[in-house]
Protein backbone atom coordinates (compact mmCIF):
# COMPACT_ATOMS: atom_id res chain seq x y z
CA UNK A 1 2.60 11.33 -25.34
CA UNK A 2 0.61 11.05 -28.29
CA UNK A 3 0.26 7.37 -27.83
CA UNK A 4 -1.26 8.08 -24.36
CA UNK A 5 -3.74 10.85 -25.46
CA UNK A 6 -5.08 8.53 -27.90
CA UNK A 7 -5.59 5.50 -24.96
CA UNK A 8 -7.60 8.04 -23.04
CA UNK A 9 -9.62 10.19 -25.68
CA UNK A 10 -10.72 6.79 -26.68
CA UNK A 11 -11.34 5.23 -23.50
CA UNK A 12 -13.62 8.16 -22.57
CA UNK A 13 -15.82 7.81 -25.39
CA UNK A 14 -16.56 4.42 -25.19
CA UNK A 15 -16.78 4.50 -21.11
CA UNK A 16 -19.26 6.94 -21.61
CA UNK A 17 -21.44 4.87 -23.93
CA UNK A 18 -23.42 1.23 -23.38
CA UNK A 19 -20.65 -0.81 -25.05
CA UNK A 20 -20.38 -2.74 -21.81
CA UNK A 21 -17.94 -3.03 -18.39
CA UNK A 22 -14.78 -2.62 -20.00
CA UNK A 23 -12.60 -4.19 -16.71
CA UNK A 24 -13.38 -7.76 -14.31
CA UNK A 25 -12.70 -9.26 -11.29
CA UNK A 26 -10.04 -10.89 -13.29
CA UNK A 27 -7.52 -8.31 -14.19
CA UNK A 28 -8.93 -6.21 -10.82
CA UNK A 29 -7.28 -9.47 -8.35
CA UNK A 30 -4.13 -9.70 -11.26
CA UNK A 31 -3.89 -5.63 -9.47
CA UNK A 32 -4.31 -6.56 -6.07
CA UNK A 33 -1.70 -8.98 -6.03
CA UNK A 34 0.64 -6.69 -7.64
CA UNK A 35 0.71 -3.98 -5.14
CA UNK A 36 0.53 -6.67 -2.70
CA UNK A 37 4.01 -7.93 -3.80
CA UNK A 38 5.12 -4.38 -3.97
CA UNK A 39 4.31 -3.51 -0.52
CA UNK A 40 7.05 -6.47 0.74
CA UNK A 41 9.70 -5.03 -1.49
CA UNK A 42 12.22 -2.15 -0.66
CA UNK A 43 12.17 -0.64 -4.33
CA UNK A 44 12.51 3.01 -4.55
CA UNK A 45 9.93 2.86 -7.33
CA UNK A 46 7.42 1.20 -5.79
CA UNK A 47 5.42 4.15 -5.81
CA UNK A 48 5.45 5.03 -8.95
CA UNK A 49 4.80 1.57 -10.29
CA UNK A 50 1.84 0.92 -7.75
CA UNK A 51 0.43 4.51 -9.06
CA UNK A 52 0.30 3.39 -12.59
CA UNK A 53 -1.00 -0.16 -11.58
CA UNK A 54 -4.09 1.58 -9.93
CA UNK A 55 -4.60 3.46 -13.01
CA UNK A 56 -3.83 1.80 -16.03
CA UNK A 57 -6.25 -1.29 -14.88
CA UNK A 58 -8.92 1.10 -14.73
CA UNK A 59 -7.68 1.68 -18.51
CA UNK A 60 -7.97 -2.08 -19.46
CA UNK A 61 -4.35 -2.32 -19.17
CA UNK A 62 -4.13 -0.36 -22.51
CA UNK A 63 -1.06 1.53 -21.41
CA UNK A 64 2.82 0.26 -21.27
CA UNK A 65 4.35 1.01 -18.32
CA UNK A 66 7.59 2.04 -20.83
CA UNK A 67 5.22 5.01 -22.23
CA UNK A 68 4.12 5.60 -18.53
CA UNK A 69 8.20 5.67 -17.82
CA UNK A 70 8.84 8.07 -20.48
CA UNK A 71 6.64 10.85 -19.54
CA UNK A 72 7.81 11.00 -15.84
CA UNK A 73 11.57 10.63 -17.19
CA UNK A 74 10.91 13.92 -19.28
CA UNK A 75 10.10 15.39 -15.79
CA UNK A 76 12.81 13.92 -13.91
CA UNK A 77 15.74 15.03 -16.89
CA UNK A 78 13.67 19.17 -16.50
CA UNK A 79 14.06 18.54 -12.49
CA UNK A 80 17.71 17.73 -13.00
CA UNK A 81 18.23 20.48 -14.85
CA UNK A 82 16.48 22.94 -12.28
CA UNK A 83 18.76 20.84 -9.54
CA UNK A 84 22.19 22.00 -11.70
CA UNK A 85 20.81 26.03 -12.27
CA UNK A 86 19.63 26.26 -8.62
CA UNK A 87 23.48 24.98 -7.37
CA UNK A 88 23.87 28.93 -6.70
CA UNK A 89 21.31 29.53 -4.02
CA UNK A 90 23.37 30.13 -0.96
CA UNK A 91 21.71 28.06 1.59
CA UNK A 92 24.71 25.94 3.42
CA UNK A 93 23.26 23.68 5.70
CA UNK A 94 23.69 19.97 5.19
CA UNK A 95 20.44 19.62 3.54
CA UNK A 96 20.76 22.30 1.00
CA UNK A 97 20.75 19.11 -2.02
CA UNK A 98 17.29 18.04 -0.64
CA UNK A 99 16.44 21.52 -0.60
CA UNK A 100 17.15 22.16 -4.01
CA UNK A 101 15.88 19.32 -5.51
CA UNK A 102 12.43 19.62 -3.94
CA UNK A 103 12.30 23.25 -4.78
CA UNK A 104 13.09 21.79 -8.70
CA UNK A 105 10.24 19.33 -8.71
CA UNK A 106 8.08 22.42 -7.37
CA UNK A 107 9.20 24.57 -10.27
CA UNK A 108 8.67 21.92 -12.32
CA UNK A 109 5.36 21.49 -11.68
CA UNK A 110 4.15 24.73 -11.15
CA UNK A 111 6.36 27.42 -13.33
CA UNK A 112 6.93 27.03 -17.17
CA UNK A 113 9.90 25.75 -18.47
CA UNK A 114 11.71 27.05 -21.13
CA UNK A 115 14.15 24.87 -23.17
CA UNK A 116 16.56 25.59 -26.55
CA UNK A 117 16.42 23.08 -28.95
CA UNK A 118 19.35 22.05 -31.53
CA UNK A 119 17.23 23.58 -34.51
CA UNK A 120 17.28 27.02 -32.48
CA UNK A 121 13.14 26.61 -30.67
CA UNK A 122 12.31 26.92 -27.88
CA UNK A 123 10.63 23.93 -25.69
CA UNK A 124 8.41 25.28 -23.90
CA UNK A 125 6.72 23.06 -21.19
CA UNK A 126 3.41 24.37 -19.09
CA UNK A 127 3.26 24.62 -15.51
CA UNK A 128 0.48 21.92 -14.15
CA UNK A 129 -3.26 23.38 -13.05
CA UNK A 130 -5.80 22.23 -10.51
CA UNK A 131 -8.75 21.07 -12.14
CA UNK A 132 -11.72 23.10 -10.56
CA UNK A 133 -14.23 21.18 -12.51
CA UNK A 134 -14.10 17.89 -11.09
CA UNK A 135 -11.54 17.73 -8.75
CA UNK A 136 -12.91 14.46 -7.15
CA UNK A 137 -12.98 12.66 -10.62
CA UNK A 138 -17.00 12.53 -9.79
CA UNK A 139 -17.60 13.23 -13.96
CA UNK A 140 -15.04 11.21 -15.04
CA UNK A 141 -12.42 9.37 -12.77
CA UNK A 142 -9.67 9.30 -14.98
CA UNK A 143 -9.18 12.92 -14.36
CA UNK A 144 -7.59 11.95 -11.06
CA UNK A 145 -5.02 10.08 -12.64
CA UNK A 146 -0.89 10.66 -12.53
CA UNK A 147 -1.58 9.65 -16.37
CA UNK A 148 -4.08 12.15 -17.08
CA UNK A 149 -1.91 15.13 -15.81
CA UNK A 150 0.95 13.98 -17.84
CA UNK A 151 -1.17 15.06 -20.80
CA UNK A 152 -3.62 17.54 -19.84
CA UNK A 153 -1.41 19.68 -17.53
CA UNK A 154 -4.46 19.41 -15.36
CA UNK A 155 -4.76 18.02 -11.94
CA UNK A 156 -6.27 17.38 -8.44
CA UNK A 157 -5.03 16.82 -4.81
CA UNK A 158 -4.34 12.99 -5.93
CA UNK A 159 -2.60 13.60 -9.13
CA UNK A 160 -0.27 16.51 -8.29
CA UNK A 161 0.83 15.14 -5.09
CA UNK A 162 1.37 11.67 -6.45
CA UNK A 163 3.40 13.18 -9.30
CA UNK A 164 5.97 15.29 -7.28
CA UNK A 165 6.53 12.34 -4.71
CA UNK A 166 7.02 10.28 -7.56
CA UNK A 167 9.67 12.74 -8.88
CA UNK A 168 10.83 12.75 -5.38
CA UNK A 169 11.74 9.30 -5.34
CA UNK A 170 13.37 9.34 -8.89
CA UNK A 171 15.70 12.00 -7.47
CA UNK A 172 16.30 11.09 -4.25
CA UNK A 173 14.71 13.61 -2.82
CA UNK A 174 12.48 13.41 0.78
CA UNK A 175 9.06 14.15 1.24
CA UNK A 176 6.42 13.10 2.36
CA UNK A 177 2.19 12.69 1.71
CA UNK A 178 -0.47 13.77 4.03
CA UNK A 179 -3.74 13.75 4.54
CA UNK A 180 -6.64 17.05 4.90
CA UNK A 181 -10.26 16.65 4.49
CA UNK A 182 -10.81 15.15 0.77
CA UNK A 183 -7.20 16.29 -0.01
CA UNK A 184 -3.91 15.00 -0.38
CA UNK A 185 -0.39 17.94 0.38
CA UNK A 186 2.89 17.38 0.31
CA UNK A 187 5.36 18.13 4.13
CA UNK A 188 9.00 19.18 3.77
CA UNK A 189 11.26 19.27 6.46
CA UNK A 190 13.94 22.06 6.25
CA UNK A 191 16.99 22.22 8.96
CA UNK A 192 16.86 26.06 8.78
CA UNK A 193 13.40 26.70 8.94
CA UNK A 194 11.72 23.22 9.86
CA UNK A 195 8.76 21.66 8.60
CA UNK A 196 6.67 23.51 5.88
CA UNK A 197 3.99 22.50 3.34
CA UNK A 198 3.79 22.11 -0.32
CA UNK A 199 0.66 22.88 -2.33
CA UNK A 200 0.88 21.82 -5.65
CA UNK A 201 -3.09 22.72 -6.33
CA UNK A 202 -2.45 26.46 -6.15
CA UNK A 203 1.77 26.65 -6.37
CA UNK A 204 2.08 27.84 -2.74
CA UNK A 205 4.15 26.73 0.48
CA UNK A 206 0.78 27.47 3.19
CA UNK A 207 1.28 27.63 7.01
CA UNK A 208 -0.45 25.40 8.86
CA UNK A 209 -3.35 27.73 10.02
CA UNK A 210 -4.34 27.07 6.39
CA UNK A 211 -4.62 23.37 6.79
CA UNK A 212 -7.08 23.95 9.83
CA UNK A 213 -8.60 26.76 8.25
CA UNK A 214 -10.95 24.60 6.47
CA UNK A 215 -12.49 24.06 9.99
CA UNK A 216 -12.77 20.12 9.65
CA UNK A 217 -9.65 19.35 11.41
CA UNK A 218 -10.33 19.12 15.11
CA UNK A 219 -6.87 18.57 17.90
CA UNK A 220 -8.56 15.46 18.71
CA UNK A 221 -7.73 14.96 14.44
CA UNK A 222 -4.23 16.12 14.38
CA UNK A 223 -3.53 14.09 18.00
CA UNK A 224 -4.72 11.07 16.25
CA UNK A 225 -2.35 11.32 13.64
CA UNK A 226 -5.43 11.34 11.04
CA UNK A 227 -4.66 14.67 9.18
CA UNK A 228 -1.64 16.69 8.51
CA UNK A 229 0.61 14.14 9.73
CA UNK A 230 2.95 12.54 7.07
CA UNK A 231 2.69 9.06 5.98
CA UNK A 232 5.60 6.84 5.73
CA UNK A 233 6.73 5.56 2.00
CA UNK A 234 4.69 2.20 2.89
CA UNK A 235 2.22 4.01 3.69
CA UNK A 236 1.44 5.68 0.72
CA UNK A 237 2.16 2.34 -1.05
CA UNK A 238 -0.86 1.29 0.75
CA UNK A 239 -2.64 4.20 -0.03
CA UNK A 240 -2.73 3.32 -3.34
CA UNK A 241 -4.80 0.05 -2.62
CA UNK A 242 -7.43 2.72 -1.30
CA UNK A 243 -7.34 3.71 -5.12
CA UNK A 244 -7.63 0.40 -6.66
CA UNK A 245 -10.72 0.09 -4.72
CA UNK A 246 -12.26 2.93 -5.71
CA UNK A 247 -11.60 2.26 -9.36
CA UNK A 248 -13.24 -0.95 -8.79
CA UNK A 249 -16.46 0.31 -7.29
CA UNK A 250 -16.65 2.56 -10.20
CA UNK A 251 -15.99 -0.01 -12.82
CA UNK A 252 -18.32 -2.89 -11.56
CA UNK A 253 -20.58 -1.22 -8.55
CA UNK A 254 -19.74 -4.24 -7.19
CA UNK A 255 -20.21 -4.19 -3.30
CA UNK A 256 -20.72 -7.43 -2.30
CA UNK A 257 -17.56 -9.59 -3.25
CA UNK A 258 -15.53 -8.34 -0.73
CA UNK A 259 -13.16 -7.24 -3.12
CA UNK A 260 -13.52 -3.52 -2.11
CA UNK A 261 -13.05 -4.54 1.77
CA UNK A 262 -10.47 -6.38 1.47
CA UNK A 263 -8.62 -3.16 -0.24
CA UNK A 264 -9.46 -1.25 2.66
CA UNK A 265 -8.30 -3.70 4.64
CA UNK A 266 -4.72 -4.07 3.41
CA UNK A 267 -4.41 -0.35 3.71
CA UNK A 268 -5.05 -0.68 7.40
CA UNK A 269 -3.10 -3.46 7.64
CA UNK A 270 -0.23 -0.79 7.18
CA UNK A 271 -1.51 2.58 8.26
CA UNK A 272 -4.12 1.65 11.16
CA UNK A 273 -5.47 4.89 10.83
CA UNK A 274 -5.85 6.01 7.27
CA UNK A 275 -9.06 7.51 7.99
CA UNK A 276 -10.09 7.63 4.31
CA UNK A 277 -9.92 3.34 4.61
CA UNK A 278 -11.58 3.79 7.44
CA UNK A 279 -14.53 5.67 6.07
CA UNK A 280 -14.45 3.88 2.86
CA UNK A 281 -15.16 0.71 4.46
CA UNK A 282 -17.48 1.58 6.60
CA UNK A 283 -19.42 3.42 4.25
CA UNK A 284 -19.05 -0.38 1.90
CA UNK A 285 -20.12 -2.18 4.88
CA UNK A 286 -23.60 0.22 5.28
CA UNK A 287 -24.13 -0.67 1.15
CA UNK A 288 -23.74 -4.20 2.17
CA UNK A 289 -26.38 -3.94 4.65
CA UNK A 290 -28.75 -2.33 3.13
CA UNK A 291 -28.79 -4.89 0.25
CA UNK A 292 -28.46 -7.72 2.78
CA UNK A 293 -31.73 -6.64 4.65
CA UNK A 294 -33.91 -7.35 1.34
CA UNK A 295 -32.00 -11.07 0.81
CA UNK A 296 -30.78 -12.34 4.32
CA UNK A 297 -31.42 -10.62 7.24
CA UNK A 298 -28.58 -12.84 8.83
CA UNK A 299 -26.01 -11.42 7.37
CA UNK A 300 -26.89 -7.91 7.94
CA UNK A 301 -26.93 -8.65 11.48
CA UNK A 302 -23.45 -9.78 11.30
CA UNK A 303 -22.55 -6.78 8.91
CA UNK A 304 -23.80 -4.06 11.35
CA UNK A 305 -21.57 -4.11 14.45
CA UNK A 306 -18.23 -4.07 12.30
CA UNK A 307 -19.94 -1.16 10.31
CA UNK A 308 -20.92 0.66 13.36
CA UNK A 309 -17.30 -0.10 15.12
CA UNK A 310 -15.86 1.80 12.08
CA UNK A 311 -17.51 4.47 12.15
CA UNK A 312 -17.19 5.01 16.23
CA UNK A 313 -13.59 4.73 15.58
CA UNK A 314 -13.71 7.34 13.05
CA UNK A 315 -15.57 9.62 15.34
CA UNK A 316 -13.24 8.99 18.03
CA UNK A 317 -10.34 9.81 15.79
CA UNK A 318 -11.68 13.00 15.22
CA UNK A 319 -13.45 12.49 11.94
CA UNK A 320 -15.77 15.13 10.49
CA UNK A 321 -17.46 14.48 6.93
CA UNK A 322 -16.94 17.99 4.90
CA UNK A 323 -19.29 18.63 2.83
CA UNK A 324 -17.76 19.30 -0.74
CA UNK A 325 -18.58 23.24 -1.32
CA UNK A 326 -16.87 23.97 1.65
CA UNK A 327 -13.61 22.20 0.42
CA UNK A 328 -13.72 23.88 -2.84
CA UNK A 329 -14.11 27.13 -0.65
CA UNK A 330 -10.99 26.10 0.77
CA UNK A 331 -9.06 25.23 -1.49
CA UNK A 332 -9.37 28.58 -3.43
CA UNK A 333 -8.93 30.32 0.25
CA UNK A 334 -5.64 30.12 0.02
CA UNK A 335 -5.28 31.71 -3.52
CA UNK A 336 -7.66 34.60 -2.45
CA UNK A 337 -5.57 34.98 0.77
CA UNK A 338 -1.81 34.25 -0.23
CA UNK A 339 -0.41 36.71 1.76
CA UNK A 340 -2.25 35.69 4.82
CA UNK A 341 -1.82 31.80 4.43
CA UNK A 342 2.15 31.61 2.69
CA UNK A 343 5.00 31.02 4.81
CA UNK A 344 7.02 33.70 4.39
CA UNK A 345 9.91 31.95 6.11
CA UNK A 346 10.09 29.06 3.40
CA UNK A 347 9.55 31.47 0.98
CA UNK A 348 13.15 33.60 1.78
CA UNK A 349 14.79 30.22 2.72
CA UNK A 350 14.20 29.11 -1.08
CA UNK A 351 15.80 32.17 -2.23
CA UNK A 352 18.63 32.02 -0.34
């Protein structure tokens, strides 16, 4: 972990200084065929390694995938040991191994964990926390990374997410991403008590009237499949192309050499209506014209009826832009209001 700490403390200060672009196109396509590959494979850990390609490229590649490996093995070893001390719960349906394994990632993530050593110490490791001061990685994008929580303890509705279906998949485990306004939750489906959410930003299982609560999901939203539905394990491969993208733009505010659209494009290839590629491009395509109209007004007559397509398909999908004080309003909703928004019936089930 050291190792790692040291990558980023020194990536930030130099990122943060005129020392030049530290990434190219290069290294950025070297990415994009990777996850490419992985999306026509069947590995199990195709997530995870698609979730550290998106980030450690953003790191120049300074990472090994074997330290990556490490960290999340730590976790996986503390989740198996939840798994064996949680065999004495007393739910008996045929599920009750997926049950308790997801309810050990959860614990693993959100409570402390408390180890003996062979010298007679404790290990103590930290539950994870949302990180309220950038939680879209707008000061420094880094801070949305799987890497970043691994040694801060500190994460957003990418990282946390990302981690426990990574953890997921190392175990065996199902469960499954999906998509709110700006945010990222984890579904569980339970034969005694059916579906239920996970919220790793706040440690809580919310009912559904939280989801909508935030008063950006429409029907017309959740009919279209856009939010609150889950996405399948290729599509959250994809998802992670969405990522790469957005590393990209922030790395070389490149617009114009397609390489951002063509991201968005292989997520939708996938998940037709990933509403975040949707938006993404669209929003892309509108940069695009706008510097097109000052060099060749040709090509910004070309650009603007796929731009305005996208966004009428948006709209039709049920698409409402929130504005970002009213997600951060939501989001702490549901720690002001646990008893109102927590599902009770999960809650008993996992104490069974």
């Amino acid at each position: 972990m050291a190792r790692i700490v040291m990558v980023l403390s020194v990536f930030f200060l130099f990122n943060n200084t005129s020392y030049g672009q530290y990434s190219s196109k290069e290294i950025y396509e070297e990415a994009f065929l990777k996850i490419s590959l992985l999306l026509q494979t069947k590995d199990p850990t195709c997530f995870k390694k698609a979730v550290f390609i998106t980030e450690n490229v953003y790191l120049n590649n300074s990472i090994t995938y074997d330290e990556f490996e490490d960290e999340i093995q730590t976790l996986v070893n503390l989740a198996w040991l939840r798994v064996k001390n949680n065999r004495h719960l007393q739910y008996k349906m045929e599920d009750s191994l997926n049950l308790i394994k997801n309810l050990a990632i959860f614990n693993v993530i959100s409570d402390t964990t408390r180890l003996s050593s062979i010298m007679g110490k404790d290990l103590i490791v930290y539950p994870c926390r949302y990180n309220f001061q950038d939680p879209q990685g707008d000061k420094d994008w880094t801070s949305t990374f799987v890497i970043s929580l691994l040694t801060t303890n500190e994460g957003n509705c990418r990282s946390l997410p990302y981690l426990y279906k990574i953890l997921a998949d190392e175990l065996g485990a199902t469960c499954w991403l999906s998509f709110a306004p700006y945010h990222i939750y984890i579904k569980n489906r339970c034969k005694q008590t059916g579906w239920y959410n996970t919220e790793l930003s706040s440690g809580q299982f919310p009912v559904d009237a939280w989801i909508t609560a935030s008063g950006y999901i429409s029907m017309d939203a959740i009919r279209s499949g856009i939010y609150m539905d889950t996405l399948s394990n290729k599509q959250a491969l994809a998802n992670c192309m969405l990522d790469l993208a957005k590393g990209y733009e922030r790395k070389t505010h490149n617009y114009t050499d397609s390489f951002i659209v063509r991201c968005c494009d292989l997520v939708l290839k996938y998940h037709p209506n990933n509403i975040n590629a949707i938006v993404y491009k669209a929003e892309v395509l509108k940069k695009v014209y706008q510097i097109s109209k000052n060099s060749g007004a040709e090509l910004a007559v070309s650009l603007y009826p796929s731009m305005e397509t996208l966004y009428l398909k948006a709209m039709d999908l049920g698409y409402k832009e929130m504005p970002e004080r009213m997600y951060q309003e939501w989001i702490q909703s549901l720690s002001d209001q646990k008893e109102k928004y927590s599902d009770k019936n999960h809650i008993r089930n996992s104490h069974l």
